[in-house]
Protein backbone atom coordinates (compact mmCIF):
# COMPACT_ATOMS: atom_id res chain seq x y z
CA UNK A 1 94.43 53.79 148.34
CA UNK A 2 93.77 55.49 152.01
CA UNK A 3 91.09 53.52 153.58
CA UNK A 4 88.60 55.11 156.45
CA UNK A 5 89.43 53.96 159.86
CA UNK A 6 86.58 52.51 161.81
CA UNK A 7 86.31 51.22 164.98
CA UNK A 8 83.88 48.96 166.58
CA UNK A 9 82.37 49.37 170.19
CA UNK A 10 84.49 46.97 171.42
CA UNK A 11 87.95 48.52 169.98
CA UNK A 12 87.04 52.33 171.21
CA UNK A 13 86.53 50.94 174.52
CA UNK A 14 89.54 48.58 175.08
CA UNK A 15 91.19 51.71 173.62
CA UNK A 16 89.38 53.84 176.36
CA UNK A 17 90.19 51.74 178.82
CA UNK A 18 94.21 51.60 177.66
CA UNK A 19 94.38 55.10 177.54
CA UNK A 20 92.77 55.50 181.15
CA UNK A 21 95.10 52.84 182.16
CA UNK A 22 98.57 54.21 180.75
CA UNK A 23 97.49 57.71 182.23
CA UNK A 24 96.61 56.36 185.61
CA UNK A 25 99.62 54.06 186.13
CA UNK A 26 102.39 55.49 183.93
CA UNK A 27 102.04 58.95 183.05
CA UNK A 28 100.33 61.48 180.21
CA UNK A 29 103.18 61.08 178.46
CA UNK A 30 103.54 57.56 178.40
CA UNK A 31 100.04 57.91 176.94
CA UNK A 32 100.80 60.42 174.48
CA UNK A 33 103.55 58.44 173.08
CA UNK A 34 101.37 54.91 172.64
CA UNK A 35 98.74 57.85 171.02
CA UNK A 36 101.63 58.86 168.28
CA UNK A 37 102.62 55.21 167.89
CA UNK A 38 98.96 53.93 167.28
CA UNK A 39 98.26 56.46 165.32
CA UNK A 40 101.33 56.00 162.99
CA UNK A 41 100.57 52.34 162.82
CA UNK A 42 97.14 52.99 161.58
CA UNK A 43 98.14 55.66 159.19
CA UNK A 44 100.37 53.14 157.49
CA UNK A 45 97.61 50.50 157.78
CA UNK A 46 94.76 52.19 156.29
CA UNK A 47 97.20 52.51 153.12
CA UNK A 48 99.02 49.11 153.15
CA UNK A 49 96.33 47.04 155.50
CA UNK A 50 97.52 43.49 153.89
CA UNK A 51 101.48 44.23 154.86
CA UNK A 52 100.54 42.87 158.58
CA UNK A 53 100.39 39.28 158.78
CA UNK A 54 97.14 37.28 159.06
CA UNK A 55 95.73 36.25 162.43
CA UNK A 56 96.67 32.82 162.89
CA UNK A 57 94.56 32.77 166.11
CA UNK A 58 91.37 34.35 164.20
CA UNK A 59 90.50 33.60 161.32
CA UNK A 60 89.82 36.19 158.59
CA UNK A 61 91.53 38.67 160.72
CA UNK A 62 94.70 40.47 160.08
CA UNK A 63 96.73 41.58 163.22
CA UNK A 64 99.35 44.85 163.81
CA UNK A 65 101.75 44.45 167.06
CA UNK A 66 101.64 48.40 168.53
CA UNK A 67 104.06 47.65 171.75
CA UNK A 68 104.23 44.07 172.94
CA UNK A 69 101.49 44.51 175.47
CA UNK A 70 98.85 45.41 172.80
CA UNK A 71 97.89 43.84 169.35
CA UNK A 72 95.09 45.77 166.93
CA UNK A 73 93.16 42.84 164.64
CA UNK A 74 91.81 43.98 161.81
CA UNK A 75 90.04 43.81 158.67
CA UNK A 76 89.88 45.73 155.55
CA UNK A 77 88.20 46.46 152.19
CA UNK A 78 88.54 48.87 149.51
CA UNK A 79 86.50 51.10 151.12
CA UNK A 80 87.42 50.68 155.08
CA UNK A 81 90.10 49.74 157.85
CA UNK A 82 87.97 47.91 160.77
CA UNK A 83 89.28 48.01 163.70
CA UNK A 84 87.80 44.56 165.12
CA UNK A 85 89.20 44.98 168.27
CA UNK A 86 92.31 46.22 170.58
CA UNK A 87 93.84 43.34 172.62
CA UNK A 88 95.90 43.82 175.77
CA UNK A 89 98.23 40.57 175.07
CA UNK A 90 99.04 40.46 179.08
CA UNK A 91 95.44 38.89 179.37
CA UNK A 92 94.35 35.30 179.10
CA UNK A 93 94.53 34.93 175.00
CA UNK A 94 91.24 32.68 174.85
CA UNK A 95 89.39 36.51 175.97
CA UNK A 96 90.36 36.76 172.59
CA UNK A 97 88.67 35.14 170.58
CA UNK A 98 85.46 35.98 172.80
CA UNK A 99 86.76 39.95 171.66
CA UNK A 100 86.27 38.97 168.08
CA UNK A 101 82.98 37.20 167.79
């Protein structure tokens, strides 16, 4: 069953920010490609959300590696795919949990 993909506030603006970041640094098309790779990650998500494994950092969370430098946690229902938030894993991990509360 496809799911709706939502995100909260504080996932479309990491996500901004990401974007911004791999544009400004790396290139558009090192941005494009983390686009396509997001996006097929979700697409397989919002069909198969419990095939990533549990958060074992946040409870009640599941968690979806994109590249190694960024980790989407998530969590779903029948109805919905929620995008809690999209974590740059370069940072200081305790930000984390602050990200999900």
């Amino acid at each position: 069953m496809s799911r709706k993909i939502v995100l909260s506030k504080r996932a479309s603006r990491n996500l901004e920010k990401l974007l911004e970041y791999l544009e400004n640094k790396w290139s558009k098309r090192v941005k494009d490609n983390f686009i396509k790779k997001l996006d097929k990650a979700l697409n397989i998500l919002k069909d198969k959300p419990e095939t990533s494994p549990k958060s074992e950092v946040i409870k009640g969370l599941h968690r979806n590696v994109i590249t190694k430098q960024t980790t989407v946690y998530y969590k779903f229902n029948s109805k919905k795919l929620y995008i809690v938030t999209i974590f740059d894993t370069r940072q200081d991990p305790t930000k984390l949990k602050k990200e999900t509360e």
